[in-house]
N, C-alpha and C. Protein backbone atom coordinates (compact mmCIF):
# COMPACT_ATOMS: atom_id res chain seq x y z
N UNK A 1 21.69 14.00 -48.67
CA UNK A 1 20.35 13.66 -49.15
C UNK A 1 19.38 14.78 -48.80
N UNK A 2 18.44 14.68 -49.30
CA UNK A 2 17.47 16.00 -49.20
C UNK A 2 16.47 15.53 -48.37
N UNK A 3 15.95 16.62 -48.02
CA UNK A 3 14.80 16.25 -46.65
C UNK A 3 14.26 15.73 -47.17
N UNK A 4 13.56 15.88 -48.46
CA UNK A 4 12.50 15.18 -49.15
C UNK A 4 12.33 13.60 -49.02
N UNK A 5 13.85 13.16 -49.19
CA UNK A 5 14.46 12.02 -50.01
C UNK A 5 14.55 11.48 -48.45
N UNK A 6 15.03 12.01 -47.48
CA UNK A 6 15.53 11.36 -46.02
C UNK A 6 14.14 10.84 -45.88
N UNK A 7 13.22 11.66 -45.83
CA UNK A 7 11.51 11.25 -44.66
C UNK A 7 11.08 10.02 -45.90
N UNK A 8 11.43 9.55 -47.44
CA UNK A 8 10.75 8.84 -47.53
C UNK A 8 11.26 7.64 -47.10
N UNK A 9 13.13 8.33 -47.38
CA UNK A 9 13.37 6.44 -47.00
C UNK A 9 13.46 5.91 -45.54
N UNK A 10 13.04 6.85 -44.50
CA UNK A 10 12.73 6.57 -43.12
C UNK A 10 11.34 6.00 -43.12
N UNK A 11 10.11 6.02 -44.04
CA UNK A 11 9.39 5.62 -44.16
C UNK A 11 9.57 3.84 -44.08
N UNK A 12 10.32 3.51 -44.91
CA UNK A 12 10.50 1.36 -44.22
C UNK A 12 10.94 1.47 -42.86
N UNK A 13 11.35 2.08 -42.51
CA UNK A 13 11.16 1.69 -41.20
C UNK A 13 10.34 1.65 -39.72
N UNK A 14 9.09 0.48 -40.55
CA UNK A 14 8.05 0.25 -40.21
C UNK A 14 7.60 -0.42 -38.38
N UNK A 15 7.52 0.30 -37.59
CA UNK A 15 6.97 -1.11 -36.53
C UNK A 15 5.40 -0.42 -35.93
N UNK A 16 5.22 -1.20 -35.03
CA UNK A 16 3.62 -1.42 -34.85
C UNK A 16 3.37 -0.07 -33.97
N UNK A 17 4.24 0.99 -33.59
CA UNK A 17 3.75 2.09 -32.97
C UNK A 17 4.51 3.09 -33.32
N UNK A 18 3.07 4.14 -33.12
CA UNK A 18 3.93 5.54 -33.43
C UNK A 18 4.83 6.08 -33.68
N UNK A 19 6.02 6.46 -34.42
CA UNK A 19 7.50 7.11 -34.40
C UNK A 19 7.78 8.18 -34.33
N UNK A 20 8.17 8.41 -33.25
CA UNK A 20 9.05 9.95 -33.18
C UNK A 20 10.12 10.32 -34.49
N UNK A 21 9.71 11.57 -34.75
CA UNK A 21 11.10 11.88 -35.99
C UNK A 21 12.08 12.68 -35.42
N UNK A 22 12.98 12.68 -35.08
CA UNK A 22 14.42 13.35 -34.26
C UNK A 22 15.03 14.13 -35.26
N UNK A 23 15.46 15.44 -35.07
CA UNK A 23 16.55 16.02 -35.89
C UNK A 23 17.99 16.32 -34.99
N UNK A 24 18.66 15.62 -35.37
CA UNK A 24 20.00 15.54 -34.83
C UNK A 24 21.16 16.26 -35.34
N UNK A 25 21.36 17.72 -34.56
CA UNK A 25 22.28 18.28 -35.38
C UNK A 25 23.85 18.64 -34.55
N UNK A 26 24.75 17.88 -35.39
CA UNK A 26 26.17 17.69 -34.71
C UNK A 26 27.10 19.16 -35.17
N UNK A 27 27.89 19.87 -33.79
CA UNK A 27 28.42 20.66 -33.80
C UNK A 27 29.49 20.86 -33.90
N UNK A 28 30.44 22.28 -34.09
CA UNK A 28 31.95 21.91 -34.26
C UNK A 28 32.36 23.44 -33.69
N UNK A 29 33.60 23.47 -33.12
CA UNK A 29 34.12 24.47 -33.13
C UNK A 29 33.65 25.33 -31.81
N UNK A 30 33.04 24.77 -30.78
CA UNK A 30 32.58 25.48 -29.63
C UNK A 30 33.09 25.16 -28.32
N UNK A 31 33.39 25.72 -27.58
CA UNK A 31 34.64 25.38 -26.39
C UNK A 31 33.55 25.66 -25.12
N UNK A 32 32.92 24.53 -24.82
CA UNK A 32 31.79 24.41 -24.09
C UNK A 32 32.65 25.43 -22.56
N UNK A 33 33.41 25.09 -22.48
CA UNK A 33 34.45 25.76 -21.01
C UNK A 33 34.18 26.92 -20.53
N UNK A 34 33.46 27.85 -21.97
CA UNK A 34 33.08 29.17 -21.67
C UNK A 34 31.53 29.49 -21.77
N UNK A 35 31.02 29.91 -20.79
CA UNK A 35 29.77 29.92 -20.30
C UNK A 35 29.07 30.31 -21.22
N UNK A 36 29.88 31.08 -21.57
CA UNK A 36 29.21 32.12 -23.00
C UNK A 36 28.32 30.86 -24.09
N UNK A 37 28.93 30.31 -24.39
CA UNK A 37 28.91 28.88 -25.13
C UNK A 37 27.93 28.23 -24.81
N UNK A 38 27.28 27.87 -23.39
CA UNK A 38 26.51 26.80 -22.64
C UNK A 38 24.99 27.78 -23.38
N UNK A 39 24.63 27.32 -24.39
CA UNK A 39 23.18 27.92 -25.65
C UNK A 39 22.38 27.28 -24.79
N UNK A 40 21.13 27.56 -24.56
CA UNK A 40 19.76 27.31 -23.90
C UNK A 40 18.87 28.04 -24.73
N UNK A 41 17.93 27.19 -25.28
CA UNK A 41 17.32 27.78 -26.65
C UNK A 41 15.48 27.00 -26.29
N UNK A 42 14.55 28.01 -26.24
CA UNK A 42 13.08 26.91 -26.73
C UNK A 42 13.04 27.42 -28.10
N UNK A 43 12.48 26.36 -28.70
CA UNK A 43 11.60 26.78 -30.33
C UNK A 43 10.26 26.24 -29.93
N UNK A 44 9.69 27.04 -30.80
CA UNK A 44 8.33 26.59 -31.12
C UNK A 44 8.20 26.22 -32.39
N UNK A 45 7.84 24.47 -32.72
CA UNK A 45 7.57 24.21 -33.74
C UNK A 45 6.23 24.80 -34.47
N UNK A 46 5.96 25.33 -35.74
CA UNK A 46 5.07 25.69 -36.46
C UNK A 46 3.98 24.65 -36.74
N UNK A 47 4.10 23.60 -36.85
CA UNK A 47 3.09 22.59 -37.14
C UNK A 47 2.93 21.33 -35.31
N UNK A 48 3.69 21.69 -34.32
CA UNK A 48 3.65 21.23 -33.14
C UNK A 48 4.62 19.76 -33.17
N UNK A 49 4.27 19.23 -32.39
CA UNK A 49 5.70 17.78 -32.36
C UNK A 49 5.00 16.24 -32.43
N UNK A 50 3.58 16.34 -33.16
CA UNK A 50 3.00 15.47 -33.64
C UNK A 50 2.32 14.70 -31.93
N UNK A 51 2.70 14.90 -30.96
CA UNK A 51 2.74 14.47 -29.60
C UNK A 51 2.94 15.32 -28.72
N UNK A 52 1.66 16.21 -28.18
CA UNK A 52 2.12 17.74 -27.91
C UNK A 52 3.04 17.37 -26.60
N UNK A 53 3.83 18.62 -26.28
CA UNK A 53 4.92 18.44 -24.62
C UNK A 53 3.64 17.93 -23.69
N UNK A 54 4.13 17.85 -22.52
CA UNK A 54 3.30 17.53 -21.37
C UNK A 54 3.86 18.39 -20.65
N UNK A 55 2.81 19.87 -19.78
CA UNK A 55 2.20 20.75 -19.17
C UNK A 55 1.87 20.71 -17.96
N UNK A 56 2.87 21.46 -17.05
CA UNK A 56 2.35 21.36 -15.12
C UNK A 56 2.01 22.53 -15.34
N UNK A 57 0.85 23.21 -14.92
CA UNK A 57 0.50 24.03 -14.45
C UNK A 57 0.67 24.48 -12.74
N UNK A 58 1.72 24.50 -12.50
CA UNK A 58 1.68 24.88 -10.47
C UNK A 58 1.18 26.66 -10.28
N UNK A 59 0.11 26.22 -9.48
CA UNK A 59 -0.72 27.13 -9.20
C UNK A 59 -1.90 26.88 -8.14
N UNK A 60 -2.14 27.59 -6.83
CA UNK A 60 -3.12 27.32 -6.32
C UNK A 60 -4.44 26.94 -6.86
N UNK A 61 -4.79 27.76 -8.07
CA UNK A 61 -5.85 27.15 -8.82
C UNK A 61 -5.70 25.85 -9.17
N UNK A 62 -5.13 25.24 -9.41
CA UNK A 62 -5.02 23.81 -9.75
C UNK A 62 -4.33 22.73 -9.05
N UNK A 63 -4.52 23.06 -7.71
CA UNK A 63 -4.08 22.31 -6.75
C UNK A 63 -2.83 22.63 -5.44
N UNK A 64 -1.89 23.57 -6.13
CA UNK A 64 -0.59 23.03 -5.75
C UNK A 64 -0.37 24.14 -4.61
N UNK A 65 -0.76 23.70 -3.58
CA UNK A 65 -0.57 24.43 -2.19
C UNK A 65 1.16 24.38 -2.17
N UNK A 66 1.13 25.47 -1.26
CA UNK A 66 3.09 25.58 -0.40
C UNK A 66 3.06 24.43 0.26
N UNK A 67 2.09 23.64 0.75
CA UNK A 67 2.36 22.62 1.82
C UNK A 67 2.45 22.01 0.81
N UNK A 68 1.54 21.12 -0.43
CA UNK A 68 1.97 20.71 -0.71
C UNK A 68 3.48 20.28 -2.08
N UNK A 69 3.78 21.36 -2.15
CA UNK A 69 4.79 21.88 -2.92
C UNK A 69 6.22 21.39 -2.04
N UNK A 70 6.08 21.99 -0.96
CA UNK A 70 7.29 21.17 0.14
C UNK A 70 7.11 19.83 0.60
N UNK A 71 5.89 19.26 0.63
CA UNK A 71 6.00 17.85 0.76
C UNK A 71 6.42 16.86 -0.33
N UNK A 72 5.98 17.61 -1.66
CA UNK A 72 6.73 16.85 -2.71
C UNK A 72 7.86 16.87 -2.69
N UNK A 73 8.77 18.69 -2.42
CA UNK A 73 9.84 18.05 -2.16
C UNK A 73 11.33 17.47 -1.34
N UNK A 74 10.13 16.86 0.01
CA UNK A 74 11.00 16.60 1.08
C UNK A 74 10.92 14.83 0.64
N UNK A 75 10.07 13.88 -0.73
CA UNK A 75 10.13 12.80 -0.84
C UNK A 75 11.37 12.89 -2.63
N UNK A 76 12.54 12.60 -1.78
CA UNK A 76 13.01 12.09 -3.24
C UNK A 76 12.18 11.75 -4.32
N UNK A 77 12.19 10.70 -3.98
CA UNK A 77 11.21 9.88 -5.08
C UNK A 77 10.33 10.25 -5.88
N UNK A 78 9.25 10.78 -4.95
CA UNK A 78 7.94 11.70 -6.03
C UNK A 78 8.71 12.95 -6.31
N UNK A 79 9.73 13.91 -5.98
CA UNK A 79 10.04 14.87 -6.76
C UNK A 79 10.78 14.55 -8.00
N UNK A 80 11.50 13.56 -8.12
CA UNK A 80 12.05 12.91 -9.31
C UNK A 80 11.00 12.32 -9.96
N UNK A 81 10.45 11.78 -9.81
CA UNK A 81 8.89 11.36 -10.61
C UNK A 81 8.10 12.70 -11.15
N UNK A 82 8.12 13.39 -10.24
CA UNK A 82 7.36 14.29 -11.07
C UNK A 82 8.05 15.53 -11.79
N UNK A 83 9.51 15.77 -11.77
CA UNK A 83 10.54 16.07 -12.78
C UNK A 83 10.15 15.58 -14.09
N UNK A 84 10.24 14.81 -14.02
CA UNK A 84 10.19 13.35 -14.88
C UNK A 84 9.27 13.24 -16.01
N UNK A 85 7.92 13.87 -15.05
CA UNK A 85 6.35 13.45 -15.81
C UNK A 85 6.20 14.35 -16.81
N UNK A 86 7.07 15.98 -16.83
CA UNK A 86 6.81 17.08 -17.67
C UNK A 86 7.87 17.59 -18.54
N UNK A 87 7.27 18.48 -19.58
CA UNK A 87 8.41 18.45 -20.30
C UNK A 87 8.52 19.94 -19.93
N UNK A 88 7.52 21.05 -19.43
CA UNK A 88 7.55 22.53 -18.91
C UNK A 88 6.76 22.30 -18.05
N UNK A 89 6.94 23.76 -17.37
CA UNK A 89 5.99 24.11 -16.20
C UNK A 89 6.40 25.55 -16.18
N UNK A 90 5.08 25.70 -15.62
CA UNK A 90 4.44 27.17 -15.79
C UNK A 90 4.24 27.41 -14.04
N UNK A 91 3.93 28.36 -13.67
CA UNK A 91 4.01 28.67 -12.17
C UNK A 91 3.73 29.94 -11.57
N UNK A 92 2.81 29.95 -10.79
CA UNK A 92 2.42 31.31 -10.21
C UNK A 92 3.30 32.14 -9.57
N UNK A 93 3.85 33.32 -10.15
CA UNK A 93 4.77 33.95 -9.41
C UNK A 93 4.90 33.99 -8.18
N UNK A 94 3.91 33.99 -6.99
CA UNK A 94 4.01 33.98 -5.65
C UNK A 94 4.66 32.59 -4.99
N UNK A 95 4.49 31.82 -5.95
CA UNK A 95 4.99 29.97 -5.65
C UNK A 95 6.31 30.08 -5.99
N UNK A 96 7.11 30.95 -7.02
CA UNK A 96 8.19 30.78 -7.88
C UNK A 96 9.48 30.33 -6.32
N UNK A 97 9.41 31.32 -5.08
CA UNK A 97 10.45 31.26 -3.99
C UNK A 97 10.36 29.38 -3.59
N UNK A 98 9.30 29.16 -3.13
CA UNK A 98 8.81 28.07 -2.77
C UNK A 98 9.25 26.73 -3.73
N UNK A 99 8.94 26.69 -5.17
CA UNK A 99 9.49 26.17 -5.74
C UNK A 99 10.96 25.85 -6.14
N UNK A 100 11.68 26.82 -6.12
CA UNK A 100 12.47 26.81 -5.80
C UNK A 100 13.45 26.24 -4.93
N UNK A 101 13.01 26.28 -3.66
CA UNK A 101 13.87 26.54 -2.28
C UNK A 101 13.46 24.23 -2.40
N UNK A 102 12.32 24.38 -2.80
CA UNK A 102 11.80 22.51 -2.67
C UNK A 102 12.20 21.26 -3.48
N UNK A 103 11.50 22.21 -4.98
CA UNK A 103 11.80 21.37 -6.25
C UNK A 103 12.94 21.69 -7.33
N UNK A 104 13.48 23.07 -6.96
CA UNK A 104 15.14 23.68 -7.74
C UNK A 104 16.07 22.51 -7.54
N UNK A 105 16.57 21.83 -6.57
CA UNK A 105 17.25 20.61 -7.25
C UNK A 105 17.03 19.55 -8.03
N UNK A 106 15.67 19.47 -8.23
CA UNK A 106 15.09 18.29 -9.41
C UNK A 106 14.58 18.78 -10.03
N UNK A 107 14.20 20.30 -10.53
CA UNK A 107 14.07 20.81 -11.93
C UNK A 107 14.82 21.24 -12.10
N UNK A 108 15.95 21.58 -12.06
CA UNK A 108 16.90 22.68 -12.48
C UNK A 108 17.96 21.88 -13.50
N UNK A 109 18.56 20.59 -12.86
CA UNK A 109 19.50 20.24 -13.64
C UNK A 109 18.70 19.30 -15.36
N UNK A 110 17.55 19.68 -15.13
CA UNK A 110 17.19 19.23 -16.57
C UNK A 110 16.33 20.51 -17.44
N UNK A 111 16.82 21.43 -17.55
CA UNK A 111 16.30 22.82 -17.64
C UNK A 111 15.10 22.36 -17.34
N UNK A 112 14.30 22.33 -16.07
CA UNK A 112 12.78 22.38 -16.54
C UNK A 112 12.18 23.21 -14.88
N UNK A 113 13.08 24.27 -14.61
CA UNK A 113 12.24 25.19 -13.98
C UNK A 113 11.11 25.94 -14.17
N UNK A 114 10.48 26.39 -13.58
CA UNK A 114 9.09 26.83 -14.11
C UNK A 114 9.18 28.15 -14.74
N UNK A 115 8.45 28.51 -15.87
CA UNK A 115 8.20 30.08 -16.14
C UNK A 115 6.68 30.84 -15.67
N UNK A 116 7.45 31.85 -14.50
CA UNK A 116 6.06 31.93 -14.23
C UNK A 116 4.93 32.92 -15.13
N UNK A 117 3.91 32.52 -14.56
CA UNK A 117 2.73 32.95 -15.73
C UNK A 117 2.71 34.41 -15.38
N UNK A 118 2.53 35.44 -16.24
CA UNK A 118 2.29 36.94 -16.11
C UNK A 118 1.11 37.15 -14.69
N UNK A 119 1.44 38.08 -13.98
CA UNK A 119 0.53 38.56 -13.04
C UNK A 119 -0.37 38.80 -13.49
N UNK A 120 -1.42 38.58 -12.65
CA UNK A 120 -3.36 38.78 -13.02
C UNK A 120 -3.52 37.99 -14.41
N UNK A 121 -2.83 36.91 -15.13
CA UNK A 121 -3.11 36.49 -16.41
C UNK A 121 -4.56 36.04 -16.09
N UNK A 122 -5.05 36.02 -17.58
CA UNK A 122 -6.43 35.75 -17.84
C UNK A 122 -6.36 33.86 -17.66
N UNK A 123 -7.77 32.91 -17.73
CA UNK A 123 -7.44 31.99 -18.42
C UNK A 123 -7.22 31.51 -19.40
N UNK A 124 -7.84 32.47 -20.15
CA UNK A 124 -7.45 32.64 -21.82
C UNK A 124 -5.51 32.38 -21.86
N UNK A 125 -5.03 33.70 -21.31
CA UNK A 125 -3.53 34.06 -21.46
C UNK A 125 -2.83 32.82 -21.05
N UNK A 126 -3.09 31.61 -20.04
CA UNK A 126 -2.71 30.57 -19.33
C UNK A 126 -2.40 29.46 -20.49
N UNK A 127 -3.84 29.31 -21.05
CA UNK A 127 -4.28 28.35 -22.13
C UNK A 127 -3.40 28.43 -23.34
N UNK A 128 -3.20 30.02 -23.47
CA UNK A 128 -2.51 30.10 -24.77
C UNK A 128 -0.93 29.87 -24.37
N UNK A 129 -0.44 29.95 -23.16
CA UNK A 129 1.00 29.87 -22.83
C UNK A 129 1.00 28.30 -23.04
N UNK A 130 -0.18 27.32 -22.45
CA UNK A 130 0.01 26.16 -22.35
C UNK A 130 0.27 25.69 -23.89
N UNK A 131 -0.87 25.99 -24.71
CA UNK A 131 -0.81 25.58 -26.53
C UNK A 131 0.86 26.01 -26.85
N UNK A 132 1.03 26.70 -26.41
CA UNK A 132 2.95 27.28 -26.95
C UNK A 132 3.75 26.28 -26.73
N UNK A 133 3.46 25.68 -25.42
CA UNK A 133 4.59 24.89 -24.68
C UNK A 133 4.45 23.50 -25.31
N UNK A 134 3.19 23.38 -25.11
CA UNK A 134 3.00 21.90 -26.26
C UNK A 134 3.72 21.81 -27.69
N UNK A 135 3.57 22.68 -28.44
CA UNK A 135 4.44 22.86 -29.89
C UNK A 135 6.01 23.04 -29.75
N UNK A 136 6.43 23.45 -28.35
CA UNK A 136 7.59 23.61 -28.17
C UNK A 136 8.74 22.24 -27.76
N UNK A 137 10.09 22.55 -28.20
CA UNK A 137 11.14 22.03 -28.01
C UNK A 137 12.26 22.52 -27.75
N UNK A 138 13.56 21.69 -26.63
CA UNK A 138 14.44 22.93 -26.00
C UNK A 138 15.25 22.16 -26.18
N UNK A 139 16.63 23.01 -26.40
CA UNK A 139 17.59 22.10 -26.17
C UNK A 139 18.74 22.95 -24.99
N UNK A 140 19.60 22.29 -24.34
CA UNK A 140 20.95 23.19 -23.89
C UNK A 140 21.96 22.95 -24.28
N UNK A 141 22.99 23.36 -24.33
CA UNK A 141 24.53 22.76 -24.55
C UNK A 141 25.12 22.70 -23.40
N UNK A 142 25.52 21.35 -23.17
CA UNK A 142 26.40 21.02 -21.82
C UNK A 142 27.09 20.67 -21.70
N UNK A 143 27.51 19.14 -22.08
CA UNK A 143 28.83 18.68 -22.15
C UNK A 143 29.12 18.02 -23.30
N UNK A 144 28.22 18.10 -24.50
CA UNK A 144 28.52 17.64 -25.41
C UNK A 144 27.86 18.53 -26.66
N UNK A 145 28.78 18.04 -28.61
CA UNK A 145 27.82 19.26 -29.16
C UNK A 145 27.51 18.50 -30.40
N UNK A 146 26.31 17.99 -30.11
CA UNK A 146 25.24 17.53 -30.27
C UNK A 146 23.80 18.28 -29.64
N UNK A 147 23.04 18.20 -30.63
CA UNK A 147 21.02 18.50 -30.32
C UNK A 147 20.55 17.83 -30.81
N UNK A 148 19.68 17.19 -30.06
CA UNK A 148 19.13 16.23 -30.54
C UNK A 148 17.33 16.60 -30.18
N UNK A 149 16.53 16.75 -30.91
CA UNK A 149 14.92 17.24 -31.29
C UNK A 149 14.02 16.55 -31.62
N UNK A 150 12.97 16.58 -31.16
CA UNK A 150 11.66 15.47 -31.80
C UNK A 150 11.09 17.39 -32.80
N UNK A 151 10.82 16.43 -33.63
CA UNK A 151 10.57 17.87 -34.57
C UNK A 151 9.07 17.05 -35.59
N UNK A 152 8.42 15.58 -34.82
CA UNK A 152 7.17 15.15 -35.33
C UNK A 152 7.26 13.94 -35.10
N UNK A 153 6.35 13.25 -35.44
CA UNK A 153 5.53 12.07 -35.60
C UNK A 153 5.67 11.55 -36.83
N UNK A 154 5.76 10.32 -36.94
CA UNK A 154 5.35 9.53 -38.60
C UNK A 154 4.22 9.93 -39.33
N UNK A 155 3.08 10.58 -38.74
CA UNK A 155 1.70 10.31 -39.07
C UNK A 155 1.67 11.56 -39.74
N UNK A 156 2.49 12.69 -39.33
CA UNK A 156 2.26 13.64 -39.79
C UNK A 156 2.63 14.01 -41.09
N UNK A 157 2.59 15.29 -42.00
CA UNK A 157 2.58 15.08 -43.42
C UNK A 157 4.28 15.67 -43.76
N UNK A 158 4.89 14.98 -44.54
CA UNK A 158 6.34 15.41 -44.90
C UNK A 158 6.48 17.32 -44.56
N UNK A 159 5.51 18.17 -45.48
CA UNK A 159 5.81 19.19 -45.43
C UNK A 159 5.65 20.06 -44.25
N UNK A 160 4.92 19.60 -43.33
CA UNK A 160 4.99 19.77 -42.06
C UNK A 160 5.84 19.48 -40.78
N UNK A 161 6.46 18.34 -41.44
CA UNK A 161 8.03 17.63 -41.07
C UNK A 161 9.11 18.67 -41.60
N UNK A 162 9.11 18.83 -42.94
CA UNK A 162 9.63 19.71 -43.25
C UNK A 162 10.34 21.16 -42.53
N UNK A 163 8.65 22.10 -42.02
CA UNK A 163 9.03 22.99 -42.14
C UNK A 163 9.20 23.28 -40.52
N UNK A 164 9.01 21.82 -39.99
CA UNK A 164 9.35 21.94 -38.43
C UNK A 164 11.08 22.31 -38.47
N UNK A 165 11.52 21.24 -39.26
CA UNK A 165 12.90 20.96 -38.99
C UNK A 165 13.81 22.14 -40.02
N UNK A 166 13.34 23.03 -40.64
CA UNK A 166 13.71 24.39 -40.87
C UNK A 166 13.72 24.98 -40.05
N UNK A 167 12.84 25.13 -38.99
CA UNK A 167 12.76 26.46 -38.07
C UNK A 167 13.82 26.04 -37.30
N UNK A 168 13.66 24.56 -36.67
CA UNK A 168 14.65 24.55 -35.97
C UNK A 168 16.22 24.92 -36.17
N UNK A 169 16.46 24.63 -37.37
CA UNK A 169 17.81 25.05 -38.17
C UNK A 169 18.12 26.43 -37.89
N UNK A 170 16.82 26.91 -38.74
CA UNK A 170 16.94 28.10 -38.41
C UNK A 170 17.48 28.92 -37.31
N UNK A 171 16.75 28.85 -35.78
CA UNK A 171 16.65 29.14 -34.90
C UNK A 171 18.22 28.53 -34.15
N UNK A 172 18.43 27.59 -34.50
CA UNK A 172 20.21 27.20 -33.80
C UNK A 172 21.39 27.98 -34.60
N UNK A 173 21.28 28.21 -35.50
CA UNK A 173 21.92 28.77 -36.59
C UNK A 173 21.88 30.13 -35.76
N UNK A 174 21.05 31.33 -35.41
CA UNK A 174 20.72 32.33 -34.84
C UNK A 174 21.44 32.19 -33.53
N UNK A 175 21.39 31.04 -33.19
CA UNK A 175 22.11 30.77 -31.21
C UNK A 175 23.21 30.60 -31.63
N UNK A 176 23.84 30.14 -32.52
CA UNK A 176 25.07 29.64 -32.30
C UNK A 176 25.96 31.39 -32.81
N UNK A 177 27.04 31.27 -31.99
CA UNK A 177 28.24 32.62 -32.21
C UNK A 177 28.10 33.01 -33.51
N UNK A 178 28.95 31.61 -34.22
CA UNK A 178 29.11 31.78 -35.51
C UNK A 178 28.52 31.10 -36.49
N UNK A 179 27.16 31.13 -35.84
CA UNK A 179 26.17 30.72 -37.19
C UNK A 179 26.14 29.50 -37.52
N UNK A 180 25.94 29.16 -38.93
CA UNK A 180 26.26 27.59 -39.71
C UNK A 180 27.66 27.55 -39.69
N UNK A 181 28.18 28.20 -39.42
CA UNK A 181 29.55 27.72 -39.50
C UNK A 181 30.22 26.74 -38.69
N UNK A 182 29.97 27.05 -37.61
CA UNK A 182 29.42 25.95 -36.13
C UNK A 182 28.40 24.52 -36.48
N UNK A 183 28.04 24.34 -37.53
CA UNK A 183 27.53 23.24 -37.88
C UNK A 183 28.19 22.33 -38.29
N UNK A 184 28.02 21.40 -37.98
CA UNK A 184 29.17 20.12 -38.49
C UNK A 184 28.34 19.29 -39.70
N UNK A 185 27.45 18.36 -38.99
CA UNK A 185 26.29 18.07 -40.26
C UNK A 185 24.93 17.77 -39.23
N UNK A 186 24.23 17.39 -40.31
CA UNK A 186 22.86 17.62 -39.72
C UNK A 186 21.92 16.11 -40.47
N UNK A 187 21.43 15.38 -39.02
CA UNK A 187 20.78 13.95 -39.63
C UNK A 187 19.23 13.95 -39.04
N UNK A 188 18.17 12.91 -39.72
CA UNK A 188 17.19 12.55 -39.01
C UNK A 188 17.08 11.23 -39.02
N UNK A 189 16.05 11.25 -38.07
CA UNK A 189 15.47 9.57 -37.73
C UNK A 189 14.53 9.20 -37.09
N UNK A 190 13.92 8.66 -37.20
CA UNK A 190 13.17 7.58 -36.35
C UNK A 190 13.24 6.84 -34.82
N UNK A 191 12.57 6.62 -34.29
CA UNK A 191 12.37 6.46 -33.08
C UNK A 191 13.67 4.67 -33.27
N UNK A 192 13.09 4.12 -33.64
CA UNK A 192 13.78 2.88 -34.30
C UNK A 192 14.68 2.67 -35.35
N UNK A 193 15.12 4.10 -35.90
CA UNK A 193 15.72 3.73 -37.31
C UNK A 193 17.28 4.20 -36.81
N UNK A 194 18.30 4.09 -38.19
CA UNK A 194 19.49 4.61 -38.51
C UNK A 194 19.00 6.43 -38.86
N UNK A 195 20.21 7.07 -38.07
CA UNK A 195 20.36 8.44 -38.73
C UNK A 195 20.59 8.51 -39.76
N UNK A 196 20.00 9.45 -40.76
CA UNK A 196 20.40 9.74 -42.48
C UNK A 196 20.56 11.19 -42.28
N UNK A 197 21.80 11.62 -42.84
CA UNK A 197 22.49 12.79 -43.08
C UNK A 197 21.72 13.04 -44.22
N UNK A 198 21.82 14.82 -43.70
CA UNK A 198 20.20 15.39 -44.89
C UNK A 198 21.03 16.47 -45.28
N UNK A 199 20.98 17.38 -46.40
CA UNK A 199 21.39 18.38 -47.20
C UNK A 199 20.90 19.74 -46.19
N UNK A 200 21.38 20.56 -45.52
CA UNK A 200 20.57 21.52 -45.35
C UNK A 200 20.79 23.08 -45.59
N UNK A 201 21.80 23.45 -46.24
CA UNK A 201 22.46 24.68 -47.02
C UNK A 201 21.38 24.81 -47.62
């Protein structure tokens, strides 16, 4: 079915809040065993994910002392909570050891270590890293080959749905060894709905 044809008939499937649109694309032919293989990819969607990411900024400017950076993570609990709360984080290079040595076991196994922000960045340069990360989506390959993507919102307009879920194609197609060939098929959906297998050659 064609993208066109998939987003309308995901359209009945109506409920009383917001819907995430997922692009789910199933893989073939990759022997996860070799490291080489284990893909770690961000995109940046062109029209954003209808629900921008959610943004830590760790940085003395905005709170996040060494003390309290190690007290978060000497409490299980709030370091898994606050794993949890973000989808990136950004981080002052001088914090990067610290972070590390505290919160590297509860960011790490969900790729969501910090990238730290360029030395002397402006707030301008901060702001604009943050707007990136919001439009952005990541996936890894780990133990299974499957990706699975929020690539929008219901609310947003088909061709903007559209040309999210091109780039992303795009952009896996580029990661993968051997290209589309490594593609098995490719579906979307709804937060609530059935996957519909979409045309994407």
């Amino acid at each position: 079915m064609k993208i066109e044809d998939a987003l309308k008939e995901l359209k009945k499937y109506k409920r009383n809040f917001k819907q995430r649109i997922d692009l789910i694309i199933n893989l073939r032919n990759i022997d996860l065993k070799k490291p080489e293989n284990r893909i770690k990819k961000e995109i940046v969607l062109p029209y954003g994910r209808g629900k921008p990411a959610k943004v830590c900024i760790i940085s003395e400017e905005y709170g996040f002392t060494k003390e309290k950076i190690e007290a978060l993570g000497q409490s299980k609990k709030d370091a898994k909570k606050f794993a949890k709360s973000y989808d990136f984080f950004l981080a002052s290079p001088n914090l990067m050891p610290i972070i590390g040595k505290f919160l590297g076991k509860y960011l790490a196994p969900s790729d969501k270590m910090p990238q730290p922000i360029p030395p002397n960045a402006t707030k301008e340069i901060i702001e604009n890293l943050v707007k990136i990360k919001e439009k952005s989506v990541k996936f890894a390959l780990k133990s299974g080959l499957n990706i699975q993507l929020a690539v929008g919102t219901e609310d947003m307009k088909d061709e903007e749905i559209i040309e999210n879920i091109k780039t992303v194609i795009r952009e896996v197609e580029k990661a993968l060894p051997k290209g589309s060939a490594q593609i098995k098929n490719i579906m979307i959906k709804k937060t609530m709905s059935k996957p519909i297998k979409i045309d994407w050659k």
